[in-house]
C-alpha atoms as a PDB file:
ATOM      1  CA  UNK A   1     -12.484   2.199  -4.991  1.00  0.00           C
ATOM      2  CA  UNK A   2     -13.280   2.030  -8.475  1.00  0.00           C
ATOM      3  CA  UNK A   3     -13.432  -1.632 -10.021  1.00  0.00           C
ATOM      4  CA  UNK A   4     -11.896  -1.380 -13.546  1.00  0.00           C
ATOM      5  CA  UNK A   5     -11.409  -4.634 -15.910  1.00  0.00           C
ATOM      6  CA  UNK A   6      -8.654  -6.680 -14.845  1.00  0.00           C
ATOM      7  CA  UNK A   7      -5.594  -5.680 -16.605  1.00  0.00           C
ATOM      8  CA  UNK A   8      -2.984  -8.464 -17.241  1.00  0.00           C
ATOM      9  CA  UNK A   9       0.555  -7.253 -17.629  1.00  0.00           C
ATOM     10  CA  UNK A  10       1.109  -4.821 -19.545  1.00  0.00           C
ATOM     11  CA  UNK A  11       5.050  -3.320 -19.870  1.00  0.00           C
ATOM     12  CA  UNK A  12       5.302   0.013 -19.301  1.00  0.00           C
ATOM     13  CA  UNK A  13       9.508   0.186 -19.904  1.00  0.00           C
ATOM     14  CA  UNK A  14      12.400  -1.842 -20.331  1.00  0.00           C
ATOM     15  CA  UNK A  15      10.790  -5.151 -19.189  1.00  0.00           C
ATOM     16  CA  UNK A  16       9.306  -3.878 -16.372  1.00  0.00           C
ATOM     17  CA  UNK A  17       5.575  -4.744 -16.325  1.00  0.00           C
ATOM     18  CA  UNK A  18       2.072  -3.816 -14.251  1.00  0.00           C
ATOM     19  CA  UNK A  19      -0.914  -5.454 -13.781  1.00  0.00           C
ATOM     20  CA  UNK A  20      -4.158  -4.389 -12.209  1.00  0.00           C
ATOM     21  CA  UNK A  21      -6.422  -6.768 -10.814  1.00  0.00           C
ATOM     22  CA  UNK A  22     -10.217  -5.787  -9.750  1.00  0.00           C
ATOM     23  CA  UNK A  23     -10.377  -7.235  -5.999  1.00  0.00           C
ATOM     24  CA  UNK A  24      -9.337  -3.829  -3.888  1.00  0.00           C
ATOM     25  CA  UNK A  25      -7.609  -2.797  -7.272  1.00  0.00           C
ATOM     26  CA  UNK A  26      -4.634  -3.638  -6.135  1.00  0.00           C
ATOM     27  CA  UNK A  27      -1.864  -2.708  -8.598  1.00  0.00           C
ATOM     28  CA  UNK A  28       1.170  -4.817  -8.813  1.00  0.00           C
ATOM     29  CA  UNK A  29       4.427  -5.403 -10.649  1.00  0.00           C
ATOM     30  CA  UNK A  30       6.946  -7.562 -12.550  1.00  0.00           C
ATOM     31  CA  UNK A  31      10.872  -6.574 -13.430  1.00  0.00           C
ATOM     32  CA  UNK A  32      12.860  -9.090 -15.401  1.00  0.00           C
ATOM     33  CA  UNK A  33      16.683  -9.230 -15.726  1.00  0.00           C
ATOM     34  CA  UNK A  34      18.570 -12.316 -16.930  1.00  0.00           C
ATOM     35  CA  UNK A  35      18.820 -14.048 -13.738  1.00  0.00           C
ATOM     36  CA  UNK A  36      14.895 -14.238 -13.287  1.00  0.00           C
ATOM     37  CA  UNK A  37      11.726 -12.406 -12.753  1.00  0.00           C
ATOM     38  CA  UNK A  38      11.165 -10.230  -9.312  1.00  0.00           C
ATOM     39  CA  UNK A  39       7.346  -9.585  -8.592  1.00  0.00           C
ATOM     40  CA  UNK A  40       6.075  -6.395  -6.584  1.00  0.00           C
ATOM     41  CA  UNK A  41       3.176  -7.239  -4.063  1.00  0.00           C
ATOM     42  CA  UNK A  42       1.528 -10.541  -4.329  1.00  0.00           C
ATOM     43  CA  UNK A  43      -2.275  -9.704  -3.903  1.00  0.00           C
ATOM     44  CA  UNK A  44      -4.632 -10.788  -1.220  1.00  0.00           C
ATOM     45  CA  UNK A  45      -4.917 -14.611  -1.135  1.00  0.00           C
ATOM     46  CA  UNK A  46      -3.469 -18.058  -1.935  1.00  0.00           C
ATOM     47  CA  UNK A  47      -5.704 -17.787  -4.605  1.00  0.00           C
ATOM     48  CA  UNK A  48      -5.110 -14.573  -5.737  1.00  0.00           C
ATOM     49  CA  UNK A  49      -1.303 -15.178  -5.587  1.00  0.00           C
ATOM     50  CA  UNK A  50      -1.533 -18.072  -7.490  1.00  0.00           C
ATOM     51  CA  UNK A  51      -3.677 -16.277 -10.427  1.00  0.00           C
ATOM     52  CA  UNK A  52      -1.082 -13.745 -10.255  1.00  0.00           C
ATOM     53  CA  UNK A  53       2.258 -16.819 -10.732  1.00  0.00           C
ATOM     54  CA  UNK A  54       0.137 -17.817 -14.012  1.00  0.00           C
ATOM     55  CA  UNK A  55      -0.355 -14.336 -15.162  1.00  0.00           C
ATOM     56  CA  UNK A  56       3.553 -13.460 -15.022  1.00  0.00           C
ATOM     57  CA  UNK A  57       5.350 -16.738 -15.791  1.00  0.00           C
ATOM     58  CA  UNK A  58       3.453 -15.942 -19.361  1.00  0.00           C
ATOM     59  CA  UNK A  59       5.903 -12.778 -19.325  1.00  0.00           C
ATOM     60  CA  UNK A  60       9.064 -14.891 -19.243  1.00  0.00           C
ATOM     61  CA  UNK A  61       7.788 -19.079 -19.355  1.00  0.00           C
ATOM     62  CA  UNK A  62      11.735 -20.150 -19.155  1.00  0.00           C
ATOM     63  CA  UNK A  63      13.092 -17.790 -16.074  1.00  0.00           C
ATOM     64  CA  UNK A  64      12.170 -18.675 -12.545  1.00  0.00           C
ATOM     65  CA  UNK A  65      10.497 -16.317 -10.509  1.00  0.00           C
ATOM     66  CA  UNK A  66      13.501 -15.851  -8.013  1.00  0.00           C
ATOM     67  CA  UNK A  67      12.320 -12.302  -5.848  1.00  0.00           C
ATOM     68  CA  UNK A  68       9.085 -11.006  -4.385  1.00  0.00           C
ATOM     69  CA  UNK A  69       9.209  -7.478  -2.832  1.00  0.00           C
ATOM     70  CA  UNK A  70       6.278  -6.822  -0.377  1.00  0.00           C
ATOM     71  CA  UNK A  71       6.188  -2.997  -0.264  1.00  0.00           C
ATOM     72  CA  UNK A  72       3.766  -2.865   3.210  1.00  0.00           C
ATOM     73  CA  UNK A  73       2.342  -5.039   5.097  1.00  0.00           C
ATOM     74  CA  UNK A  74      -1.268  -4.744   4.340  1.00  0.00           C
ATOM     75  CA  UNK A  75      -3.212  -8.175   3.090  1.00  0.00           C
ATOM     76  CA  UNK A  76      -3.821  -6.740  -0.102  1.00  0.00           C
ATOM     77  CA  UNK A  77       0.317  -6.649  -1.046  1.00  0.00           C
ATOM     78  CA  UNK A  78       1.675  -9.490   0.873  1.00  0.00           C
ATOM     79  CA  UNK A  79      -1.420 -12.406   2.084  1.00  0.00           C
ATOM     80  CA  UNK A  80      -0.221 -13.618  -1.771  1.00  0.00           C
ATOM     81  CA  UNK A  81       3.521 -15.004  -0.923  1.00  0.00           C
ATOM     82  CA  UNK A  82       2.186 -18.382   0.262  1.00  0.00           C
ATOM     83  CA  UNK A  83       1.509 -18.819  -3.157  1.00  0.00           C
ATOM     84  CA  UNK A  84       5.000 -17.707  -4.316  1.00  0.00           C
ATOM     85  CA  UNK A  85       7.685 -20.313  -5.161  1.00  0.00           C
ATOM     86  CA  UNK A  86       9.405 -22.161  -2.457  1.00  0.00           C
ATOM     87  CA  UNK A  87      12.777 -20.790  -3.594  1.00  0.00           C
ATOM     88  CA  UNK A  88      11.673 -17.504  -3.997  1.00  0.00           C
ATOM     89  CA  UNK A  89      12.968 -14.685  -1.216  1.00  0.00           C
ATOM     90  CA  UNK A  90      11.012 -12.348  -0.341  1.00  0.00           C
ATOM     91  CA  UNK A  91      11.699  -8.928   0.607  1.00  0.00           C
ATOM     92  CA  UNK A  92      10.543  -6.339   2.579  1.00  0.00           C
ATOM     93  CA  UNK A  93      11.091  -3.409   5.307  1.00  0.00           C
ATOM     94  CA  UNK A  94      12.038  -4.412   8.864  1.00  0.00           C
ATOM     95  CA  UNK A  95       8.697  -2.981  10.678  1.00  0.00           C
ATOM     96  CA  UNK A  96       6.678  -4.286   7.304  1.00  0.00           C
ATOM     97  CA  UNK A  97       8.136  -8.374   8.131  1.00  0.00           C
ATOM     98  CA  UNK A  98       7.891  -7.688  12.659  1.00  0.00           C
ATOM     99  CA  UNK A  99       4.007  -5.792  11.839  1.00  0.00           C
ATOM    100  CA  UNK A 100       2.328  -8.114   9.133  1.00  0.00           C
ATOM    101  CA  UNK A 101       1.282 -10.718  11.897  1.00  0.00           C
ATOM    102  CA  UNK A 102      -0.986  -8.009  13.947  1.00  0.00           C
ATOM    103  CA  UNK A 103      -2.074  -6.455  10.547  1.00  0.00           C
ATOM    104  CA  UNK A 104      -3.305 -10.059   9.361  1.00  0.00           C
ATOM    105  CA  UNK A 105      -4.957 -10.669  12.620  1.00  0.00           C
ATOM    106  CA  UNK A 106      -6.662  -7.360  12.197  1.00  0.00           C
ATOM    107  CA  UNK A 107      -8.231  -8.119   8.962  1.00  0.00           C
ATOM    108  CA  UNK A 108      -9.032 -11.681   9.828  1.00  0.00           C
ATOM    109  CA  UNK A 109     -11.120 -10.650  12.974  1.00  0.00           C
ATOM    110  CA  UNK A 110     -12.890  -8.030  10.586  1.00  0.00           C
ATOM    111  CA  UNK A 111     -13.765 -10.683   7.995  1.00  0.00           C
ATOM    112  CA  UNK A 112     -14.717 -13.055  10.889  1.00  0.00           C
ATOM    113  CA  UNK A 113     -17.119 -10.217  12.437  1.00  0.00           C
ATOM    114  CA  UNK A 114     -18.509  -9.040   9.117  1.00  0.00           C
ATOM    115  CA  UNK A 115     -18.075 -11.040   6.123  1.00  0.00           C
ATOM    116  CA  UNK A 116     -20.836  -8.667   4.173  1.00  0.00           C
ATOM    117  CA  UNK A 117     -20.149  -7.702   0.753  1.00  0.00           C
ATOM    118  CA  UNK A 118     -20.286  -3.948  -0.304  1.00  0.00           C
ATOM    119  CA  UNK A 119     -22.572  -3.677  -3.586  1.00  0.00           C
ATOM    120  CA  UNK A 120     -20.139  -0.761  -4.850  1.00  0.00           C
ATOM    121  CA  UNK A 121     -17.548  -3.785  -5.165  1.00  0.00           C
ATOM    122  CA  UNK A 122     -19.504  -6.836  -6.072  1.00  0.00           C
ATOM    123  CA  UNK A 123     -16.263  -8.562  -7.509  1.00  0.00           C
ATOM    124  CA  UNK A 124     -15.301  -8.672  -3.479  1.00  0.00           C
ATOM    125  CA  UNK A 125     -18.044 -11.484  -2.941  1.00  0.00           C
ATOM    126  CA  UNK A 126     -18.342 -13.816   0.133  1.00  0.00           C
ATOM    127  CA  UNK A 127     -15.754 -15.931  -1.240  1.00  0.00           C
ATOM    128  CA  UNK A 128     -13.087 -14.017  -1.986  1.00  0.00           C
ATOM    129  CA  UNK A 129     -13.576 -12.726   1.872  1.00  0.00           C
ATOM    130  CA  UNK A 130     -13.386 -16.375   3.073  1.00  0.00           C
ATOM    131  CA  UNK A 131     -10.271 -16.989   1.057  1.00  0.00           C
ATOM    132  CA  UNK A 132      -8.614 -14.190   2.289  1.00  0.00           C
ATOM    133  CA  UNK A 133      -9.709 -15.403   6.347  1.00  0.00           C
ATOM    134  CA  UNK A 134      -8.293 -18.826   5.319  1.00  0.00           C
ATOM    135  CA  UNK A 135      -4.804 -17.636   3.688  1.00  0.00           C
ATOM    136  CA  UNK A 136      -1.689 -18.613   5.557  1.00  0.00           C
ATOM    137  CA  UNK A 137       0.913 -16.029   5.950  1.00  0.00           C
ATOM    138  CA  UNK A 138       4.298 -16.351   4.406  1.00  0.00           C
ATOM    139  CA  UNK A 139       7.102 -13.600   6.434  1.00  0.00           C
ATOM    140  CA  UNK A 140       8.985 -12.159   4.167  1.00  0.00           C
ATOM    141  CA  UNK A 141      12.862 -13.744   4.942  1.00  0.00           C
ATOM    142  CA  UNK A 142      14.674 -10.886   3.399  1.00  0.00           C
ATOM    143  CA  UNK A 143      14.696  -7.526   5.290  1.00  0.00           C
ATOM    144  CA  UNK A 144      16.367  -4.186   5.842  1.00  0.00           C
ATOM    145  CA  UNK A 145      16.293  -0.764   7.622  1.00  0.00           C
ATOM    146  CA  UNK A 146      16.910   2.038   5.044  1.00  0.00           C
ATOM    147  CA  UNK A 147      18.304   1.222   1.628  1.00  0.00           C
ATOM    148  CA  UNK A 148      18.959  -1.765   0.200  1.00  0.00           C
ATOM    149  CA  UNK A 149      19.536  -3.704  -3.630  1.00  0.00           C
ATOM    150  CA  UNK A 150      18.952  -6.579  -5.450  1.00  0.00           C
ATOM    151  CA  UNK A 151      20.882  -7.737  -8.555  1.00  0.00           C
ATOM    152  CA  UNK A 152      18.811  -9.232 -11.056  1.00  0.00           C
ATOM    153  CA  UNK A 153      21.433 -10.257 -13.091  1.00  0.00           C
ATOM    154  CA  UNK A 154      22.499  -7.820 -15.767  1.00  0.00           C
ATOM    155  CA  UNK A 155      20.293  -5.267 -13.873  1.00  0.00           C
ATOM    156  CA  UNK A 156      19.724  -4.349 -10.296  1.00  0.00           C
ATOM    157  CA  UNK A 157      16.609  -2.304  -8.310  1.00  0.00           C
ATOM    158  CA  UNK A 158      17.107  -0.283  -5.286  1.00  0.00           C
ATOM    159  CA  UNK A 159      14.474  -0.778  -2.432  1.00  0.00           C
ATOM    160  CA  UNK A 160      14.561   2.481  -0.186  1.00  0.00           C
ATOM    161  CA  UNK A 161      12.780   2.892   3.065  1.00  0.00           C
ATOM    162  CA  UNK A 162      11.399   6.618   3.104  1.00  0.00           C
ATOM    163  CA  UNK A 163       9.768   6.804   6.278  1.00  0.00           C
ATOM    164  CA  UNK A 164       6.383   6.203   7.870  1.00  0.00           C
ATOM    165  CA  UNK A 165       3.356   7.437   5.955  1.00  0.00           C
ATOM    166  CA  UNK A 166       0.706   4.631   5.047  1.00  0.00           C
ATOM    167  CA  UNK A 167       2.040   2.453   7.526  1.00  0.00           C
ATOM    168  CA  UNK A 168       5.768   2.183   9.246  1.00  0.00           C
ATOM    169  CA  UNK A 169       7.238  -0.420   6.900  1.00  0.00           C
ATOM    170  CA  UNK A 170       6.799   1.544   3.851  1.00  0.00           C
ATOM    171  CA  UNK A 171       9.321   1.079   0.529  1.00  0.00           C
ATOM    172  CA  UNK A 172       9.494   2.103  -2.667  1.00  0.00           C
ATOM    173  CA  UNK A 173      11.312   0.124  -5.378  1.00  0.00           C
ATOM    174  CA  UNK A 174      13.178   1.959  -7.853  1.00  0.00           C
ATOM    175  CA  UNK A 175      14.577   0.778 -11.445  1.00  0.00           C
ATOM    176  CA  UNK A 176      17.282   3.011 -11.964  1.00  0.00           C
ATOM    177  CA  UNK A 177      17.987   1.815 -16.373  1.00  0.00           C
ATOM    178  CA  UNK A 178      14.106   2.155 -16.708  1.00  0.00           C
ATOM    179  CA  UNK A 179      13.479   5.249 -14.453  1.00  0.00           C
ATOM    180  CA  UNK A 180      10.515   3.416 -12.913  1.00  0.00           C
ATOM    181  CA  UNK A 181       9.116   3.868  -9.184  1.00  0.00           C
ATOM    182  CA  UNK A 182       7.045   1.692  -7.539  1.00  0.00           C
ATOM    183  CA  UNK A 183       5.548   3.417  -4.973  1.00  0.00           C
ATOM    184  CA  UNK A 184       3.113   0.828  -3.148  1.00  0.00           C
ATOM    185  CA  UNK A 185       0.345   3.202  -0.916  1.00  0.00           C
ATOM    186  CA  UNK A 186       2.451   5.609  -0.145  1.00  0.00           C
ATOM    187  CA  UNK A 187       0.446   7.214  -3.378  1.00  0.00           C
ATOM    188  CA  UNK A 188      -2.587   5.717  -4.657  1.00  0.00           C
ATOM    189  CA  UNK A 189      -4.108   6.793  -8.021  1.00  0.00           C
ATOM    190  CA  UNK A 190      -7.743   5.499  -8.367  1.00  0.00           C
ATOM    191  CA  UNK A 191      -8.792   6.939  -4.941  1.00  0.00           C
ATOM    192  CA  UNK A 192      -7.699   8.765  -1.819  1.00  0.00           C
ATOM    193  CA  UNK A 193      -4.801   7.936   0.243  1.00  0.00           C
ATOM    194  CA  UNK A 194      -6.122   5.053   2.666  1.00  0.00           C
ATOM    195  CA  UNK A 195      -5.222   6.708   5.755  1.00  0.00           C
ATOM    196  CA  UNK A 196      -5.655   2.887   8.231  1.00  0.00           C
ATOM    197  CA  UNK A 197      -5.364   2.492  11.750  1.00  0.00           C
ATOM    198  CA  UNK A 198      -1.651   2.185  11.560  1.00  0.00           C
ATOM    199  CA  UNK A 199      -0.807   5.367   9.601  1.00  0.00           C
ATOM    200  CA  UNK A 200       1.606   8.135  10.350  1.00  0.00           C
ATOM    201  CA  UNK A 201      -0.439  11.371   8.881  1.00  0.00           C
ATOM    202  CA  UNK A 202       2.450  13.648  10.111  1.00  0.00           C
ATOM    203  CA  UNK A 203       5.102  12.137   8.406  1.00  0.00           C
ATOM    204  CA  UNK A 204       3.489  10.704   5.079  1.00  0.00           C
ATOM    205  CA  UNK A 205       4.669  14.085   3.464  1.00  0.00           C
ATOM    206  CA  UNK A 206       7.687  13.903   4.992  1.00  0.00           C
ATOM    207  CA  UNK A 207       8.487  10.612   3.237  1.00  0.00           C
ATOM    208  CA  UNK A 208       7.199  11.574   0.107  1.00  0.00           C
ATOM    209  CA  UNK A 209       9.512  14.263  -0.084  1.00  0.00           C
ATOM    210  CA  UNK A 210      11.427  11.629  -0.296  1.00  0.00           C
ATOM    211  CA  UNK A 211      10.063   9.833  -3.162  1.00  0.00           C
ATOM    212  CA  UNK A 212       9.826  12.952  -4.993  1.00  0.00           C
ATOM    213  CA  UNK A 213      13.366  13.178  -4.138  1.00  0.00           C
ATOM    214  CA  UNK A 214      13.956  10.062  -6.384  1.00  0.00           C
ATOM    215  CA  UNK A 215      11.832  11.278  -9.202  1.00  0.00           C
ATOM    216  CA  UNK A 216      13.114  12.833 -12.284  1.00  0.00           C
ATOM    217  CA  UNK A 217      10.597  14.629 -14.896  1.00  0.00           C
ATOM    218  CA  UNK A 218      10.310  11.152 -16.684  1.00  0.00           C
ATOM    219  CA  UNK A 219       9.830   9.024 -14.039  1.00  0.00           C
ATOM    220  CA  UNK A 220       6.563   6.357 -14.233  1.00  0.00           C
ATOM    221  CA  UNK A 221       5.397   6.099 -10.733  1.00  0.00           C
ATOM    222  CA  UNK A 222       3.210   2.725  -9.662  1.00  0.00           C
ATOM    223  CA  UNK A 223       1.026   3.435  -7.024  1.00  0.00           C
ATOM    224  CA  UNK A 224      -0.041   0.499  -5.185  1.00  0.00           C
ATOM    225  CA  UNK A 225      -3.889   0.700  -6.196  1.00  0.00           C
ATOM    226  CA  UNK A 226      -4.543   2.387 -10.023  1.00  0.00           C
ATOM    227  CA  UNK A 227      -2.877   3.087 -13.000  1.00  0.00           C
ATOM    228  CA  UNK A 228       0.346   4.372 -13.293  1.00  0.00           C
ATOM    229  CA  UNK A 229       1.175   8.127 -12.527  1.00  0.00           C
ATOM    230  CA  UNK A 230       3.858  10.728 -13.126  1.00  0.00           C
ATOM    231  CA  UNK A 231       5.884  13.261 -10.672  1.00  0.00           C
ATOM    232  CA  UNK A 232       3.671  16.226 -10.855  1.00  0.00           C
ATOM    233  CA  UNK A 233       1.224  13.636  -9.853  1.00  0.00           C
ATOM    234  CA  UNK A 234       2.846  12.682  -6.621  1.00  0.00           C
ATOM    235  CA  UNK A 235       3.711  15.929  -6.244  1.00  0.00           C
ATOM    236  CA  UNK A 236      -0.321  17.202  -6.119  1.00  0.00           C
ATOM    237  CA  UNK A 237      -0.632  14.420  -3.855  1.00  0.00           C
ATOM    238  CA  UNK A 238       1.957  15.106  -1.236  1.00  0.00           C
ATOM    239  CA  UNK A 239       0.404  18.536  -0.627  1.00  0.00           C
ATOM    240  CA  UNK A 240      -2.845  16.827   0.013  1.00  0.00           C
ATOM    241  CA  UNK A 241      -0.939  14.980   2.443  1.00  0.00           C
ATOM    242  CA  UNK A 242       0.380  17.270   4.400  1.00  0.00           C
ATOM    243  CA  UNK A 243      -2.753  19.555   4.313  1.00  0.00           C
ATOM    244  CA  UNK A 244      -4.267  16.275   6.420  1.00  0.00           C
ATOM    245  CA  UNK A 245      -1.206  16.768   8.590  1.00  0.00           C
ATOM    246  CA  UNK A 246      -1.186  20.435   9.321  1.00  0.00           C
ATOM    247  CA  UNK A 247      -5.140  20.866  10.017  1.00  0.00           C
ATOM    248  CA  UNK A 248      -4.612  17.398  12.814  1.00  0.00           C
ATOM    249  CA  UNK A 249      -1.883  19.812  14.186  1.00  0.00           C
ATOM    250  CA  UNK A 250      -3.925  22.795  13.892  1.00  0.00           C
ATOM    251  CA  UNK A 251      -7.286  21.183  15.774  1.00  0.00           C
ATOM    252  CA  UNK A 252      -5.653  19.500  18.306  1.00  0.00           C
ATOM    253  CA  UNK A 253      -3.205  22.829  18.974  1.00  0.00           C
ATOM    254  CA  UNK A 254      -7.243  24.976  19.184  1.00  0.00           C
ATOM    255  CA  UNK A 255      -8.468  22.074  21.608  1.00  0.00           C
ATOM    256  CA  UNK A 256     -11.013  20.844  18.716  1.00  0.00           C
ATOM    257  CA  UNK A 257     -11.981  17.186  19.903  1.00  0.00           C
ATOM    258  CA  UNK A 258     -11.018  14.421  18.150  1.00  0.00           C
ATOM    259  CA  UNK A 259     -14.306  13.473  17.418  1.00  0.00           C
ATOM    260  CA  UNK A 260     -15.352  16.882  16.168  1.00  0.00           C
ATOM    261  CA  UNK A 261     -12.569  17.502  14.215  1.00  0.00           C
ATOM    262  CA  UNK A 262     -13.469  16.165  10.759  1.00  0.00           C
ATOM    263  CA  UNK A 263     -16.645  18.673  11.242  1.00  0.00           C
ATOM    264  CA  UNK A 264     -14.620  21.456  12.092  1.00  0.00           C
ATOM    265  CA  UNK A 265     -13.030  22.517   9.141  1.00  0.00           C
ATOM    266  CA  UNK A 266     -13.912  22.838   4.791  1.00  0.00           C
ATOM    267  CA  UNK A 267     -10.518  22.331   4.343  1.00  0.00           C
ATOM    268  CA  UNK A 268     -10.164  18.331   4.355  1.00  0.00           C
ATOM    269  CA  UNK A 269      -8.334  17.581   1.059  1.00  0.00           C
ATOM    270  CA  UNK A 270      -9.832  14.045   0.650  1.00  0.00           C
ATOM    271  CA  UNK A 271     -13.542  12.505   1.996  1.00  0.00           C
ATOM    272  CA  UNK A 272     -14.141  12.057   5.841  1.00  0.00           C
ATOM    273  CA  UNK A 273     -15.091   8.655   5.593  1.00  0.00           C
ATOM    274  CA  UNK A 274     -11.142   7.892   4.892  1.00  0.00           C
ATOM    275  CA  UNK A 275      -9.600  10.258   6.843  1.00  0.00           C
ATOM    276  CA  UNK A 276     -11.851   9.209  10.209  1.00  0.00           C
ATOM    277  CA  UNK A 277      -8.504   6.487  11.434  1.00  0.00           C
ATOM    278  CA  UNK A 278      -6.109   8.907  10.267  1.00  0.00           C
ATOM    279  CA  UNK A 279      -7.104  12.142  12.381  1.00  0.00           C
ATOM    280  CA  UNK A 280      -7.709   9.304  15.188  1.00  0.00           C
ATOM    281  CA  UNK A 281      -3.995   8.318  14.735  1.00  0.00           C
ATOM    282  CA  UNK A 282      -2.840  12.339  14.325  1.00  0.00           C
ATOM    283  CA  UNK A 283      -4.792  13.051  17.507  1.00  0.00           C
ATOM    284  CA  UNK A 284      -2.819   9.957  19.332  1.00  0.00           C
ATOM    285  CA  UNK A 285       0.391  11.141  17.726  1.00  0.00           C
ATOM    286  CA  UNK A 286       0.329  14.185  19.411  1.00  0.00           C
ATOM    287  CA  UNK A 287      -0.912  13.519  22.759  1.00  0.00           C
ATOM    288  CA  UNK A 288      -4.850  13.134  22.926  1.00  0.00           C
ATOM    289  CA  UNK A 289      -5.980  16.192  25.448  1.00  0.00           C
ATOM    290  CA  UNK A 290      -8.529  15.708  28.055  1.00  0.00           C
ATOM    291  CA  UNK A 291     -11.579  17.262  25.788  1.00  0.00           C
ATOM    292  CA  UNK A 292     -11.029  14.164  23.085  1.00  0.00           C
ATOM    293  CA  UNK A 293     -11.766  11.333  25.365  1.00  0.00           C
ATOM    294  CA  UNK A 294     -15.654  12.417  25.897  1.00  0.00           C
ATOM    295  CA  UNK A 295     -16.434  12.960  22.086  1.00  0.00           C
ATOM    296  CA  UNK A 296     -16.593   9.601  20.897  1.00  0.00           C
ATOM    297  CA  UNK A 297     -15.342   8.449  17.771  1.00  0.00           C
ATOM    298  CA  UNK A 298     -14.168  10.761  14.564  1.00  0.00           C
ATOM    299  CA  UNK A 299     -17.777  10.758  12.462  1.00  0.00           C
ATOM    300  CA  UNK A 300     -17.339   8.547   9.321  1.00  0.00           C
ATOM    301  CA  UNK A 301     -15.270   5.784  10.908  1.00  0.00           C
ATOM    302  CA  UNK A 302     -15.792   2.662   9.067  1.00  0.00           C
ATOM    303  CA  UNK A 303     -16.275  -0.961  10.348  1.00  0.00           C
ATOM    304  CA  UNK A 304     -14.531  -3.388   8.044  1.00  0.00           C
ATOM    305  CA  UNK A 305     -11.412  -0.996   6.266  1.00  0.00           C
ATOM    306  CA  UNK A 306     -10.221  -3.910   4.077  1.00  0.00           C
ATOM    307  CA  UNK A 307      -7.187  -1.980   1.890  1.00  0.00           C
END
């Protein structure tokens, strides 16, 4: 991904604020109402998470930071709520809280086998991969199964489950008085879609119908990594989407190995380095045939996917 400046928070409507930080560009967000502040995502550390708590109690110094809404389970969005306030509750999808355990573990054992750095994202250095290995996890004690709200005092936000897409404990987080959507990876703005190990390819379009659903032609949408989008945005992107879910369906209907597959067509919306887990996952989805066990791997499968 791109590594743009760190941008502190910045409000983009009625007290509702975003902040981009360099480290995987993760993208994250602040709502205040009169009964406190409610942060989206928390980053990818102890340390990162407690950058973040100094960043937004600048937004508000004399209201406590009372909610934390984890929108997936991925380190990037959630290995920050150690950092968050004792009193704080923290929120998230039921298969986001039961899955962020394995996904932890998972990230941890790919530090712990290769803690390299990448030279097109030096601000990811050796440290900043130890501190990440060394975070403890804080669940999130707060869950539900489709919709749910919180009141923030003289203003509420609606968290809504659309389905599986980026991973199966996917939410979005909508602020109905500012018309604001935060989205988390469900759409992603300064690069592809990260299609991981634990995606659902043939449903992600599915459940941004959904989103779109929510949208009206005002609407800001925060993605979970980049700047802030709009609906024909999301829009452009869900068709991407499910181009990446019809051609797995197509392929594995022809009998086109899963390791050929990326090779077999010009019609991939989005690099085959980041679609390599995905078309793995389509392919498993559907019911590997015999011919996919022999070919090996899907060519441009990475060794340490860290966001």
């Amino acid at each position: 991904m791109p590594s743009p400046e760190t941008e502190r928070f910045r409000e983009i409507a009625d007290r509702v604020f975003i902040a981009r930080y360099p480290q995987w560009d993760v993208t994250v967000g602040a709502v205040i109402g009169s009964d406190g502040i409610l942060l989206i995502d928390t980053r990818a550390s102890a340390q990162q998470g407690c950058e973040l708590l100094d960043d937004v109690r600048r937004l508000a110094p004399d209201l406590p930071i009372r909610w934390v809404v984890n929108t997936h389970q991925h380190f990037d969005h959630t290995f920050g709520n150690i950092a968050m306030p004792k009193a704080a509750s923290i929120h998230a999808h039921a298969n986001a809280a039961a899955g962020l355990a394995a996904s932890a573990a998972r990230i941890k054992e790919l530090v712990a086998e290769d803690d390299s750095t990448n030279p097109d994202s030096p601000e990811i250095t050796i440290e900043v991969l130890a501190q990440v290995a060394a975070t403890e996890l804080r669940q999130p004690d707060r869950t539900f199964e489709s919709v749910s709200t919180i009141d923030l005092g003289n203003r509420y936000v609606e968290l809504v489950h659309p389905g599986r897409g980026h991973t199966d404990g996917d939410l979005v987080m909508r602020v109905p008085d500012a018309d604001v959507i935060f989205a988390g990876d469900l759409v992603e703005q300064s690069g592809p879609p990260r299609f991981g190990v634990d995606c659902w390819p043939l449903e992600w379009a599915d459940a941004l119908d959904i989103v779109v659903g929510l949208l009206t032609e005002a609407s800001v949408v925060v993605p979970g990594h980049g700047r802030s989008v709009d609906k024909q945005f999301v829009q452009a992107q869900r068709e991407d989407v499910s181009t990446v879910g019809q051609l797995i369906r197509s392929l594995h209907s022809q009998g086109v190995p899963v390791g050929e597959a990326l090779r077999s067509s010009d019609a991939w919306p989005f690099p085959s380095q980041g679609l390599a887990a995905g078309v793995t996952r389509g392919y498993d989805q559907l019911g590997e045939s015999p011919a996919t066990t022999a070919a090996g791997p899907p060519a441009g499968t990475e060794t340490l996917p860290l966001a």
